[in-house]
N, C-alpha and C. Protein backbone atom coordinates (compact mmCIF):
# COMPACT_ATOMS: atom_id res chain seq x y z
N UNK A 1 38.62 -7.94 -59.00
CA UNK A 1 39.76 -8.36 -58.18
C UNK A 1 40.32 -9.65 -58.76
N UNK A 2 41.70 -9.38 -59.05
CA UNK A 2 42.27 -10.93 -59.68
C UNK A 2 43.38 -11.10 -58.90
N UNK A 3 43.55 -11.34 -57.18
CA UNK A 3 44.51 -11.52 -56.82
C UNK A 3 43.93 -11.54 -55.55
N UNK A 4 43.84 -12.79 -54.64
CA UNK A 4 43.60 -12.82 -53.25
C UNK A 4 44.64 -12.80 -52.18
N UNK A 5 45.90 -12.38 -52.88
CA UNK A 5 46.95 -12.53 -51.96
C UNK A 5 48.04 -12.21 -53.00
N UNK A 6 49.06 -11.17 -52.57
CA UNK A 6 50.35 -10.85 -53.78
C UNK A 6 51.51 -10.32 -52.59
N UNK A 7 52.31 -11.09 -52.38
CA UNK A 7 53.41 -11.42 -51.64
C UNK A 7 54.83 -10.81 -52.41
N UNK A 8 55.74 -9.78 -52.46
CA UNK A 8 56.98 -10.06 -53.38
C UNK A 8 58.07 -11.47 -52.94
N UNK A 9 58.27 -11.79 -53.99
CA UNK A 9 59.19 -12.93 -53.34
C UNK A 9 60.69 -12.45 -52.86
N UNK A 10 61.32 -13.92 -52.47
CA UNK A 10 62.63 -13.38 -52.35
C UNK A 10 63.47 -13.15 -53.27
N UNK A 11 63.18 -13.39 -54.46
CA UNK A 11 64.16 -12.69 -55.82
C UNK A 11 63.15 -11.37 -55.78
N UNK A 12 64.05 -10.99 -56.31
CA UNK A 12 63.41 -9.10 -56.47
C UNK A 12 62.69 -9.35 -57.81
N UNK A 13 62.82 -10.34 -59.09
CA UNK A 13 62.14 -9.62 -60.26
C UNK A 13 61.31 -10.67 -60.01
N UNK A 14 60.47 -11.52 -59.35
CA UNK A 14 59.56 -13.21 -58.79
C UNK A 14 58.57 -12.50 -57.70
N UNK A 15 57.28 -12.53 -58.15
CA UNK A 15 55.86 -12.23 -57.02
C UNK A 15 55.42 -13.20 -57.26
N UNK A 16 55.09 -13.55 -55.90
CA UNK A 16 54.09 -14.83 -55.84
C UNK A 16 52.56 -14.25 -55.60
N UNK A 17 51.75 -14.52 -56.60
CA UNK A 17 50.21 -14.64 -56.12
C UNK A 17 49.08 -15.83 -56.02
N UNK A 18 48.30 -15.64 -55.18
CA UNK A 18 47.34 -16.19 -55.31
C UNK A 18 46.48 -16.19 -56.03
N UNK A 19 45.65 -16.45 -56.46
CA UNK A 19 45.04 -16.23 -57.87
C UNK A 19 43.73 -17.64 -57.98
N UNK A 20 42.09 -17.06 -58.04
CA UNK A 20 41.52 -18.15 -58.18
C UNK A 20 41.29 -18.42 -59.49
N UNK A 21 41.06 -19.70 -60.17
CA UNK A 21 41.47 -20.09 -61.80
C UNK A 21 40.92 -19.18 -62.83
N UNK A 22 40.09 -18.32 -62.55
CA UNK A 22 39.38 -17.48 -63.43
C UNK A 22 40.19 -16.21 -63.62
N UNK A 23 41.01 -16.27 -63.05
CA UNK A 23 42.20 -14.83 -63.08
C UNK A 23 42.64 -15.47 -64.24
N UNK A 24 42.96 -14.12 -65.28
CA UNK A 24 43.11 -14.37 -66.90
C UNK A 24 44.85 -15.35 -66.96
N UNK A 25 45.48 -14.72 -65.90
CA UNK A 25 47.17 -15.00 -65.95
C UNK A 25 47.09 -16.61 -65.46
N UNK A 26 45.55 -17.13 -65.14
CA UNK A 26 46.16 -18.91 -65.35
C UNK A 26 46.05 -19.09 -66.69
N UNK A 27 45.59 -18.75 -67.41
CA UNK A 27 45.13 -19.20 -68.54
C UNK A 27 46.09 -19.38 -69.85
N UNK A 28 47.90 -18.93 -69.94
CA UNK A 28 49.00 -19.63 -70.27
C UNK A 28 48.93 -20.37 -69.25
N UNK A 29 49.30 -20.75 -68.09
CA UNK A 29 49.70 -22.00 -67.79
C UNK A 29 48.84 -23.34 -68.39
N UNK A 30 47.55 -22.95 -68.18
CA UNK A 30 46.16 -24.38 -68.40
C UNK A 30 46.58 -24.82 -70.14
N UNK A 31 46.79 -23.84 -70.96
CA UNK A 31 47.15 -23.52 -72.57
C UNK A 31 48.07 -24.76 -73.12
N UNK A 32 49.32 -24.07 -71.93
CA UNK A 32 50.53 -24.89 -72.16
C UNK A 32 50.69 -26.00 -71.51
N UNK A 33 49.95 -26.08 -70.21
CA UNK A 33 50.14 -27.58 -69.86
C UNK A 33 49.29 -28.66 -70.57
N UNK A 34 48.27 -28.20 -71.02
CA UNK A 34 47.52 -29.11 -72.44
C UNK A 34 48.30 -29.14 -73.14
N UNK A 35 49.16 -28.42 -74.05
CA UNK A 35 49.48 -28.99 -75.20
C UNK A 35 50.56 -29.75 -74.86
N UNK A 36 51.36 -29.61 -73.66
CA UNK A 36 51.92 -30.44 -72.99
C UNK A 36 51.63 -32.46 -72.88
N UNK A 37 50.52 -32.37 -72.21
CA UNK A 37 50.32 -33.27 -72.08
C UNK A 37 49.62 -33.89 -72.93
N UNK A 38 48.88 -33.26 -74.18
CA UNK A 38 48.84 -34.30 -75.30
C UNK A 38 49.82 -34.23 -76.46
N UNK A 39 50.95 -33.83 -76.08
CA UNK A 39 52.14 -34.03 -76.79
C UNK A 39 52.44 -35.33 -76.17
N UNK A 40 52.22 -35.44 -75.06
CA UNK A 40 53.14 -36.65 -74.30
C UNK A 40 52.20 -37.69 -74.28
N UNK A 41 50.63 -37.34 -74.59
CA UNK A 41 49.95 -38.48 -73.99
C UNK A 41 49.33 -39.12 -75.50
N UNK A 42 49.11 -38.31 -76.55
CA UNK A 42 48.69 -38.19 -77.49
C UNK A 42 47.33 -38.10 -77.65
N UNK A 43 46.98 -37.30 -76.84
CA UNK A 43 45.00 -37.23 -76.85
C UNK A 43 45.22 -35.82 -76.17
N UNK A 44 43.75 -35.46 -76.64
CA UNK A 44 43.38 -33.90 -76.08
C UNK A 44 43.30 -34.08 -74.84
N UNK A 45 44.04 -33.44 -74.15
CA UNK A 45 44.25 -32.90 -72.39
C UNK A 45 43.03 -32.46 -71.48
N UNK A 46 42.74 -31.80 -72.31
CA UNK A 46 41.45 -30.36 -72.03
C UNK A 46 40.76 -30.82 -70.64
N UNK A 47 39.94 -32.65 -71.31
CA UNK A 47 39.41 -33.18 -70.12
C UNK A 47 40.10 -33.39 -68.74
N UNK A 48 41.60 -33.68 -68.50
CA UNK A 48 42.28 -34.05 -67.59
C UNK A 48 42.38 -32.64 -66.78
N UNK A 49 42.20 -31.59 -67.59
CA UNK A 49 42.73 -30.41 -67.31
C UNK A 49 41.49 -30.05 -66.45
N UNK A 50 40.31 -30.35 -67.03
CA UNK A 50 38.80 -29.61 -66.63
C UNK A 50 38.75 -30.61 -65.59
N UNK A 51 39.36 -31.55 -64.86
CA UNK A 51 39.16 -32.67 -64.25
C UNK A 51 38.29 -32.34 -63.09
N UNK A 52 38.82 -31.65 -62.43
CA UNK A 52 38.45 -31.04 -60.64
C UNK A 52 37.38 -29.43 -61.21
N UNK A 53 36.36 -29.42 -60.46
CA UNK A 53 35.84 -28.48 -60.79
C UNK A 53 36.91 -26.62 -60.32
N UNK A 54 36.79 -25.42 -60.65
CA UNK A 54 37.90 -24.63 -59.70
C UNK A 54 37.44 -24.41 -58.85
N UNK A 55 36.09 -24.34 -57.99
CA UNK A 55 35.99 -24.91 -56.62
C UNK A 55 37.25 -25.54 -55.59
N UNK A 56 37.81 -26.78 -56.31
CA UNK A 56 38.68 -27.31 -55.64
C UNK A 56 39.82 -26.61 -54.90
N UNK A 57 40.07 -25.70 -55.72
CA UNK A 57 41.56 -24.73 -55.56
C UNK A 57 41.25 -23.55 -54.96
N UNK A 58 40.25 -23.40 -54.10
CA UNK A 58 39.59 -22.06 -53.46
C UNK A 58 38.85 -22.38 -52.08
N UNK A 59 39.28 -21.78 -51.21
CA UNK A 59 38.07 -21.69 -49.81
C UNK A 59 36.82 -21.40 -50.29
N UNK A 60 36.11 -22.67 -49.53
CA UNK A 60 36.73 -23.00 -48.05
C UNK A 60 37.11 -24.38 -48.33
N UNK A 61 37.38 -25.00 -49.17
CA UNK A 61 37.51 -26.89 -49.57
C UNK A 61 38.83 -26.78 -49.40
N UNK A 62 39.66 -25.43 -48.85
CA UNK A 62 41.67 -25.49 -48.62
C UNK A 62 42.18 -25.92 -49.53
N UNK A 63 41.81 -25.55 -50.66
CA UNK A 63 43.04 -24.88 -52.38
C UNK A 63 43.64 -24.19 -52.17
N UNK A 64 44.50 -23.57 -52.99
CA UNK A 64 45.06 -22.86 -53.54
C UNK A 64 45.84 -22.92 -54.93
N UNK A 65 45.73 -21.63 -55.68
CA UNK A 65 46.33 -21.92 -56.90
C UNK A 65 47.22 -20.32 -57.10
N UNK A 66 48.50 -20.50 -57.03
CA UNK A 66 49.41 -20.29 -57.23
C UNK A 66 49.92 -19.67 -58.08
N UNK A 67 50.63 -18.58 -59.04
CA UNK A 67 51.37 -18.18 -59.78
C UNK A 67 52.63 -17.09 -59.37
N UNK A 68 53.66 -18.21 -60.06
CA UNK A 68 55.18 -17.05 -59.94
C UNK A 68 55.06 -15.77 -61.49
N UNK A 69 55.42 -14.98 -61.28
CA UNK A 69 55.39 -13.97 -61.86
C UNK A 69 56.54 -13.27 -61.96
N UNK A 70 57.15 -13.03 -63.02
CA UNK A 70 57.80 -12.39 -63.46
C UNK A 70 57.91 -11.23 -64.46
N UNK A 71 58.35 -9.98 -63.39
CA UNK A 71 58.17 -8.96 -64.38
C UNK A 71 56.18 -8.93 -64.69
N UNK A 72 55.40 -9.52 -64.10
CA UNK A 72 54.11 -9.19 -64.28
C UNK A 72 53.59 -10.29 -65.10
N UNK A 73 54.62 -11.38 -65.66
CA UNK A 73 53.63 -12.45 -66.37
C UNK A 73 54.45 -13.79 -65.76
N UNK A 74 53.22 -14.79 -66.02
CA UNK A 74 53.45 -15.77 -65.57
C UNK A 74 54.29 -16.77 -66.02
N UNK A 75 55.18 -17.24 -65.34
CA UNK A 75 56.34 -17.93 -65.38
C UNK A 75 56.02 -19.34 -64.79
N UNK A 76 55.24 -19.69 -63.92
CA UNK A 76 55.81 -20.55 -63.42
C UNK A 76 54.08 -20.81 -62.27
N UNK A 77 53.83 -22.16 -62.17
CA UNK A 77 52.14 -21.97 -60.91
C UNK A 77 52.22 -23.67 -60.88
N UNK A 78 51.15 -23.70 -59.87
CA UNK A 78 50.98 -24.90 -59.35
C UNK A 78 49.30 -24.68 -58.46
N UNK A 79 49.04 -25.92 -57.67
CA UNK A 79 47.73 -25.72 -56.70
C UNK A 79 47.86 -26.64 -55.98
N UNK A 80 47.32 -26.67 -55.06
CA UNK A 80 46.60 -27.89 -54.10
C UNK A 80 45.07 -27.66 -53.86
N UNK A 81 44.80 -28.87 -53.67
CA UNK A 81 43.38 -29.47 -53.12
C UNK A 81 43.42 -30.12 -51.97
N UNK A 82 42.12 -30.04 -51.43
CA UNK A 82 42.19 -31.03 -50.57
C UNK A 82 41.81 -32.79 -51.03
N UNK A 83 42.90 -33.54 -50.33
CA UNK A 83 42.47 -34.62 -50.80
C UNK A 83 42.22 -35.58 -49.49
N UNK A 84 42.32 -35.43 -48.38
CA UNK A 84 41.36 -35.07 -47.36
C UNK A 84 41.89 -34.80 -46.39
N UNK A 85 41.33 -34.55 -44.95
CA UNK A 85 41.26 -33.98 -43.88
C UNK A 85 42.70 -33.39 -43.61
N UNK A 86 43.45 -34.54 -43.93
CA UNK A 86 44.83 -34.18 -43.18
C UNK A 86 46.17 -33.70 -44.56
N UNK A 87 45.43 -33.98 -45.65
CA UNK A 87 46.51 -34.32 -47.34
C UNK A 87 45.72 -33.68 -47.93
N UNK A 88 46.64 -32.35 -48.40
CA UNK A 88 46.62 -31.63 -49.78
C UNK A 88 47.02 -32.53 -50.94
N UNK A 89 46.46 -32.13 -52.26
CA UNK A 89 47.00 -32.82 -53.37
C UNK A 89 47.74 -31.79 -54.51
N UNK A 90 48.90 -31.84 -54.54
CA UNK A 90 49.48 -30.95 -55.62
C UNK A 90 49.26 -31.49 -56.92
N UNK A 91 48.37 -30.17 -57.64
CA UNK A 91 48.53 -30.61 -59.25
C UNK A 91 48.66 -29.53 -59.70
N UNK A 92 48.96 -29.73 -61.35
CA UNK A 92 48.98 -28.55 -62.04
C UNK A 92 50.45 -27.47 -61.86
N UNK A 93 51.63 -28.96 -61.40
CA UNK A 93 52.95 -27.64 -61.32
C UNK A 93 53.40 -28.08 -63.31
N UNK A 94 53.62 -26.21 -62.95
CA UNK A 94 53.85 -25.82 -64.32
C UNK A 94 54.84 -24.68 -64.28
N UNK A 95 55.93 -25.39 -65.49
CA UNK A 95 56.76 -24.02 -65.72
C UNK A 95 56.82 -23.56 -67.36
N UNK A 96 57.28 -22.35 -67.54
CA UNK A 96 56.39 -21.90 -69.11
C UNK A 96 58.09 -22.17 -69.31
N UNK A 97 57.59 -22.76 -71.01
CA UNK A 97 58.93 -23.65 -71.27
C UNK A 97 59.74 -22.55 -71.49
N UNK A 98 59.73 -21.48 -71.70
CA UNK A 98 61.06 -20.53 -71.75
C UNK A 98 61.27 -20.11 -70.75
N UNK A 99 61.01 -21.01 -69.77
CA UNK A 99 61.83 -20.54 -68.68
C UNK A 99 62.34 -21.52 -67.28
N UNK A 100 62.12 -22.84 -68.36
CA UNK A 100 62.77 -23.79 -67.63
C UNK A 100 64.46 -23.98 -66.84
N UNK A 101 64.34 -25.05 -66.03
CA UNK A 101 65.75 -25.25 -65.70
C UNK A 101 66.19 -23.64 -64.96
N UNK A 102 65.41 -23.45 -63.92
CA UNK A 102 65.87 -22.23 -63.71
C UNK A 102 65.33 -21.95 -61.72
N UNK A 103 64.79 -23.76 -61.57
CA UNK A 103 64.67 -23.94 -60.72
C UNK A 103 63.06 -23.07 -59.75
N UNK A 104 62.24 -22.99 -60.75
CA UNK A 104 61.09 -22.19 -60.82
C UNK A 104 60.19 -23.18 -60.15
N UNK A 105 60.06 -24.78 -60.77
CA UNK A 105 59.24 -25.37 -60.25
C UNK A 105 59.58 -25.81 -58.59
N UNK A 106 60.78 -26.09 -58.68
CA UNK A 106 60.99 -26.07 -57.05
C UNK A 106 60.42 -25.17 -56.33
N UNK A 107 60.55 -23.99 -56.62
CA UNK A 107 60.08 -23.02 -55.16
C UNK A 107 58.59 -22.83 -55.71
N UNK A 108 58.00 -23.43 -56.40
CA UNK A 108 56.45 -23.41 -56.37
C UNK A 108 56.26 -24.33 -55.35
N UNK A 109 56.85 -25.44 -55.81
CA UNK A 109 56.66 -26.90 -55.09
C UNK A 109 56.48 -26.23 -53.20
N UNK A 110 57.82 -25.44 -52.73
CA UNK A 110 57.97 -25.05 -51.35
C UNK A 110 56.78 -23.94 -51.12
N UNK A 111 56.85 -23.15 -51.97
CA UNK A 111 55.40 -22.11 -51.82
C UNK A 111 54.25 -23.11 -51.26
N UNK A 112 53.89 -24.33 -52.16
CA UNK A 112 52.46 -24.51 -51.98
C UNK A 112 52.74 -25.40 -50.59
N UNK A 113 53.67 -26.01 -50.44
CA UNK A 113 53.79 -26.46 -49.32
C UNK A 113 54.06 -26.16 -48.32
N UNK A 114 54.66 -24.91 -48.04
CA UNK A 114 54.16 -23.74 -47.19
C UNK A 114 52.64 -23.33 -46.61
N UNK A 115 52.22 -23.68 -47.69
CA UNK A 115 50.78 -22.86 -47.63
C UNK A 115 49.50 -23.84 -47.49
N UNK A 116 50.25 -25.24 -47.65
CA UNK A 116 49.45 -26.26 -46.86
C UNK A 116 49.78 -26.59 -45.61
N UNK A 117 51.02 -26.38 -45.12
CA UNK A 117 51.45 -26.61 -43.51
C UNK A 117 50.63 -25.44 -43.07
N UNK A 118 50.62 -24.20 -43.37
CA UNK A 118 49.64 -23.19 -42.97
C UNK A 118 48.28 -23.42 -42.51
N UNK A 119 47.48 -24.34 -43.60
CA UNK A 119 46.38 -24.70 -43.34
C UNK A 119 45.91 -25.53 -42.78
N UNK A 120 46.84 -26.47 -42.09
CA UNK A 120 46.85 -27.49 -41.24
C UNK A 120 47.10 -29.10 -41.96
N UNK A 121 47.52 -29.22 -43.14
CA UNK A 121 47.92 -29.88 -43.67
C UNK A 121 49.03 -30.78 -43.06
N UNK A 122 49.44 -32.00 -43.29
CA UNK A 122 50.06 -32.86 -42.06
C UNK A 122 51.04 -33.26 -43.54
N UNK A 123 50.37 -33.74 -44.75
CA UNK A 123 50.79 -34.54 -45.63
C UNK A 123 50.12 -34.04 -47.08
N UNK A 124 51.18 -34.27 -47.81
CA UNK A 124 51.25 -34.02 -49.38
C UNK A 124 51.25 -34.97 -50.13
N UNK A 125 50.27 -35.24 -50.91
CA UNK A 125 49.75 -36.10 -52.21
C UNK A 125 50.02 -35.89 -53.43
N UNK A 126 50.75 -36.59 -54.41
CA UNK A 126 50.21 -35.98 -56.07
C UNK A 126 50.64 -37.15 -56.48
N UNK A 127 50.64 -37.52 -58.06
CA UNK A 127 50.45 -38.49 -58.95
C UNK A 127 51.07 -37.66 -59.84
N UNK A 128 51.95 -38.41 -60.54
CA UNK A 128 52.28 -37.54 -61.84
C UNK A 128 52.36 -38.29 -63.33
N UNK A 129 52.38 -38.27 -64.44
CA UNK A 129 52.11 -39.36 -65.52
C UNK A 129 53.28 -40.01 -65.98
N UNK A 130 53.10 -41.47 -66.26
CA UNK A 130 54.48 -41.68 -66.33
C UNK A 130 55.65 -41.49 -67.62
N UNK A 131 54.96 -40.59 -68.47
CA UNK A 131 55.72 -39.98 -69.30
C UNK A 131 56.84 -38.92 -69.43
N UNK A 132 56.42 -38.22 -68.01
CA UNK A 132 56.51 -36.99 -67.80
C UNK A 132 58.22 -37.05 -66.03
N UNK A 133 59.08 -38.12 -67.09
CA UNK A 133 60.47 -38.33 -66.67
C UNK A 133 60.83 -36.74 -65.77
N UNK A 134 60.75 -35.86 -65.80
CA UNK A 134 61.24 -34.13 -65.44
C UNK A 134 60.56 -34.28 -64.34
N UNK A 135 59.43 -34.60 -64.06
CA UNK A 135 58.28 -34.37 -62.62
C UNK A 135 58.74 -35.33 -61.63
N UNK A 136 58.96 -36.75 -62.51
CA UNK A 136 59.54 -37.81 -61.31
C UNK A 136 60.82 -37.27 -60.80
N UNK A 137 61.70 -36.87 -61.17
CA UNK A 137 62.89 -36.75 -60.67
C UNK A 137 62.54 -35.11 -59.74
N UNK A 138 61.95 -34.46 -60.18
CA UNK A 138 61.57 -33.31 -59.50
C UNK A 138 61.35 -33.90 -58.20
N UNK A 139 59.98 -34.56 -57.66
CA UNK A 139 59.42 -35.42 -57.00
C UNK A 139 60.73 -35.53 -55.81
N UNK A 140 61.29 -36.91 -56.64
CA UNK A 140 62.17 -37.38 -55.71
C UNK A 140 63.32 -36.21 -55.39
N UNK A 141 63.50 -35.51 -55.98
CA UNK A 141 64.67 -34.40 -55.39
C UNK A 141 64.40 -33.54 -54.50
N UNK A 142 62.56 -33.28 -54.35
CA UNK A 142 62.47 -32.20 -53.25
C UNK A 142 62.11 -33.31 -52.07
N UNK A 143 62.52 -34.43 -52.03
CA UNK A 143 62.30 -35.41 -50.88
C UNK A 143 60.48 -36.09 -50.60
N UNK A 144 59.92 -35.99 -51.54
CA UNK A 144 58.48 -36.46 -52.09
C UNK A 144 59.02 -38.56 -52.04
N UNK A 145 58.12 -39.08 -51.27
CA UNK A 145 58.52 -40.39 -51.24
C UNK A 145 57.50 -41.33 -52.30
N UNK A 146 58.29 -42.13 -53.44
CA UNK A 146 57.37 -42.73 -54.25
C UNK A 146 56.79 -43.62 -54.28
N UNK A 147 55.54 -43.90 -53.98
CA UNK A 147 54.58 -45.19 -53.73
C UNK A 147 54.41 -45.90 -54.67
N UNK A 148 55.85 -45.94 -55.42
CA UNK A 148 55.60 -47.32 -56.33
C UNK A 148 56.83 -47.86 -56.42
N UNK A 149 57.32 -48.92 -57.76
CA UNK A 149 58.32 -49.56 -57.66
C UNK A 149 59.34 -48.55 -58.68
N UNK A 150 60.60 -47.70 -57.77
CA UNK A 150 60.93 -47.15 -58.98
C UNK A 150 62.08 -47.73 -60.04
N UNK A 151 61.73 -49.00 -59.41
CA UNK A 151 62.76 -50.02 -60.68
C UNK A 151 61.51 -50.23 -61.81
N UNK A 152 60.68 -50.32 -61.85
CA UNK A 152 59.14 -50.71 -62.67
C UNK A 152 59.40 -49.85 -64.09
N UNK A 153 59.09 -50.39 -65.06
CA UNK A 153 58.67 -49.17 -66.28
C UNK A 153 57.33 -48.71 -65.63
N UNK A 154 57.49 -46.91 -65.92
CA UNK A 154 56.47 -46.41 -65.53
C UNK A 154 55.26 -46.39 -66.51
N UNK A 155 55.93 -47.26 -67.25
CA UNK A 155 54.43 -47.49 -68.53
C UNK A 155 53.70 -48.59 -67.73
N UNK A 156 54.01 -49.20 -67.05
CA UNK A 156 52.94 -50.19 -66.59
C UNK A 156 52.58 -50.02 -65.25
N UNK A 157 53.13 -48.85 -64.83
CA UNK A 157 52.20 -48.34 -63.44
C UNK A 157 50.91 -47.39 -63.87
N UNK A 158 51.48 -46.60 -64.49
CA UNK A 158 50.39 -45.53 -65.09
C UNK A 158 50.78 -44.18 -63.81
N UNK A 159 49.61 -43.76 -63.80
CA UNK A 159 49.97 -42.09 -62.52
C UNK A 159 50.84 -43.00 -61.56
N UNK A 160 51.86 -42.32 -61.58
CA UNK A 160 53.19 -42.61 -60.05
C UNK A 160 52.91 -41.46 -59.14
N UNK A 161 52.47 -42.55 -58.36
CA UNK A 161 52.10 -41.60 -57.05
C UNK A 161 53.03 -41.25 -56.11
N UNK A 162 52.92 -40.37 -55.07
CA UNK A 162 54.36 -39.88 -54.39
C UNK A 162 53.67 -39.38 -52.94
N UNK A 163 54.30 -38.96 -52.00
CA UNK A 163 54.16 -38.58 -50.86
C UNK A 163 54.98 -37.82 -50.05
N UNK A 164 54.46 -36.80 -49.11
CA UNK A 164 55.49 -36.09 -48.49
C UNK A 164 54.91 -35.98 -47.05
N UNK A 165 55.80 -36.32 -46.00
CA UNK A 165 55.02 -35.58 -44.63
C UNK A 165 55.75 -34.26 -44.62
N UNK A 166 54.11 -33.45 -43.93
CA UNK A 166 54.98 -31.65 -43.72
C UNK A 166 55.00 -31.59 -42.04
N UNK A 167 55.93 -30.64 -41.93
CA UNK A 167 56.36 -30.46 -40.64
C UNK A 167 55.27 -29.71 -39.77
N UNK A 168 54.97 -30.38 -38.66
CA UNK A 168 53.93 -29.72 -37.75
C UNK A 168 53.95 -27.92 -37.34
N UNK A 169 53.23 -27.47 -37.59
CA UNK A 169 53.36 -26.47 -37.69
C UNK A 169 52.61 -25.54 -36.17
N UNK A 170 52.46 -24.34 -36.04
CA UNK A 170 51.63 -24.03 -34.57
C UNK A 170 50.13 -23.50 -35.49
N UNK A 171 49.67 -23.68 -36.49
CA UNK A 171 48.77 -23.53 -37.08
C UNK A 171 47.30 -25.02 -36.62
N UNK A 172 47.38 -25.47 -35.92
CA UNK A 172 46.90 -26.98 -36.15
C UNK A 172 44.99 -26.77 -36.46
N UNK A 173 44.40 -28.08 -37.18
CA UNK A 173 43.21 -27.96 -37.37
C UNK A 173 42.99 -27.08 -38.28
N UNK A 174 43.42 -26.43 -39.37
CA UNK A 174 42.61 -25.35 -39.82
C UNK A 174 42.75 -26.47 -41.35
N UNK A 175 42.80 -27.38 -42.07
CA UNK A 175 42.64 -28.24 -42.82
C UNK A 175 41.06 -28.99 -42.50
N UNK A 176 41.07 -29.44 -41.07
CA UNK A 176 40.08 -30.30 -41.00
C UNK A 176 38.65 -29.41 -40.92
N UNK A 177 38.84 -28.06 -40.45
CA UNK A 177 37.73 -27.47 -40.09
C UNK A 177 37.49 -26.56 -40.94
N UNK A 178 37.77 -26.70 -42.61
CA UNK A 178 37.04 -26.69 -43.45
C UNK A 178 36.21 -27.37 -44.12
C-alpha cells in the first residue's frame, strides 16, 4: 500500500495524496530538493533532509506528507509535523522545477493547512533559509506572518521564521490527543 488517502483534486488532471515518506513518488521530490539546497547552500543537503526521523510526518505524532500529482507523477508535495500541541510545522514544500510558477506550491501550502485545522491544529510554524528569496515571498503572500525583521539581510538572520493562525474549526482536540 503506497497511499493512505487519494482525494481527486479540483483541477481534473491534480490528485492529491497522502503518502508516508517511503512511498517511492517522494523520492523526486527529497532528490530535487537536495540538490536544491546545496546549490543554494553549498554543502550536501542530505543531512538537513534526513533531519526529522519519517516518523514525524505519520500518525499518531499528526504529520502528514503530501503529494500533488499529475497525470500520476509528482509535481508538487510538502508535510507537517507536529511542533507542538497546538502548531504544525510545514517543511519540505516542493515544486519539481518544470513545473514551476504555476501556482502548485500555493495549493499545497492550503492542502496541508487544511489538514492541520482538521487535526486540531490552532497554528502554523515553518522557517525557511534565507537564500531561498521564492519561499519568503510565497510565505508572505499566502498571509504567513514573519517573525523577523523583514528590512534585515536575511544573511544575518539565518532560518526566517514565519507564522500563521488557522481558523477554528468543529474538529477541536484531535492535535493534542495525539
Amino acid at each position: 500500500m503506497t497511499s493512505v488517502a487519494e482525494t481527486p483534486s479540483r483541477a481534473a488532471a491534480l490528485t492529491v495524496v497522502h503518502v508516508p515518506v517511503s512511498d517511492p513518488r517522494v523520492g523526486p521530490l527529497l532528490t530535487e530538493l537536495g540538490h536544491e539546497y546545496s546549490t543554494r547552500y553549498g554543502r550536501d543537503a542530505h543531512a538537513e533532509i534526513a533531519r526529522y526521523p519519517d516518523e514525524e510526518f505519520t500518525p499518531p505524532r499528526g504529520g502528514l506528507l503530501l503529494l500533488l500529482l499529475e497525470r500520476g507523477e509528482p509535481v508538487a508535495g510538502g508535510a507537517f509535523r507536529r511542533y507542538d500541541a497546538a502548531t504544525a510545522e510545514l517543511k519540505r514544500i516542493w515544486t519539481h522545477s518544470a513545473h514551476r510558477r504555476r501556482g502548485l506550491a500555493r495549493r499545497v501550502i492550503a492542502e496541508l493547512e487544511h489538514e492541520a485545522g482538521a487535526r486540531g491544529y490552532r497554528r502554523i510554524h515553518l522557517t525557511t533559509g534565507p537564500r531561498q528569496p521564492e519561499a519568503r515571498g510565497l510565505y508572505l503572500s499566502t498571509g504567513y506572518t514573519p517573525l523577523f525583521d523583514t528590512e534585515a539581510d536575511p544573511e544575518t538572520i539565518g532560518p526566517l521564521p514565519f507564522e500563521k493562525h488557522l481558523p477554528v474549526t468543529t474538529t477541536p482536540g484531535k492535535a493534542t490527543d495525539q
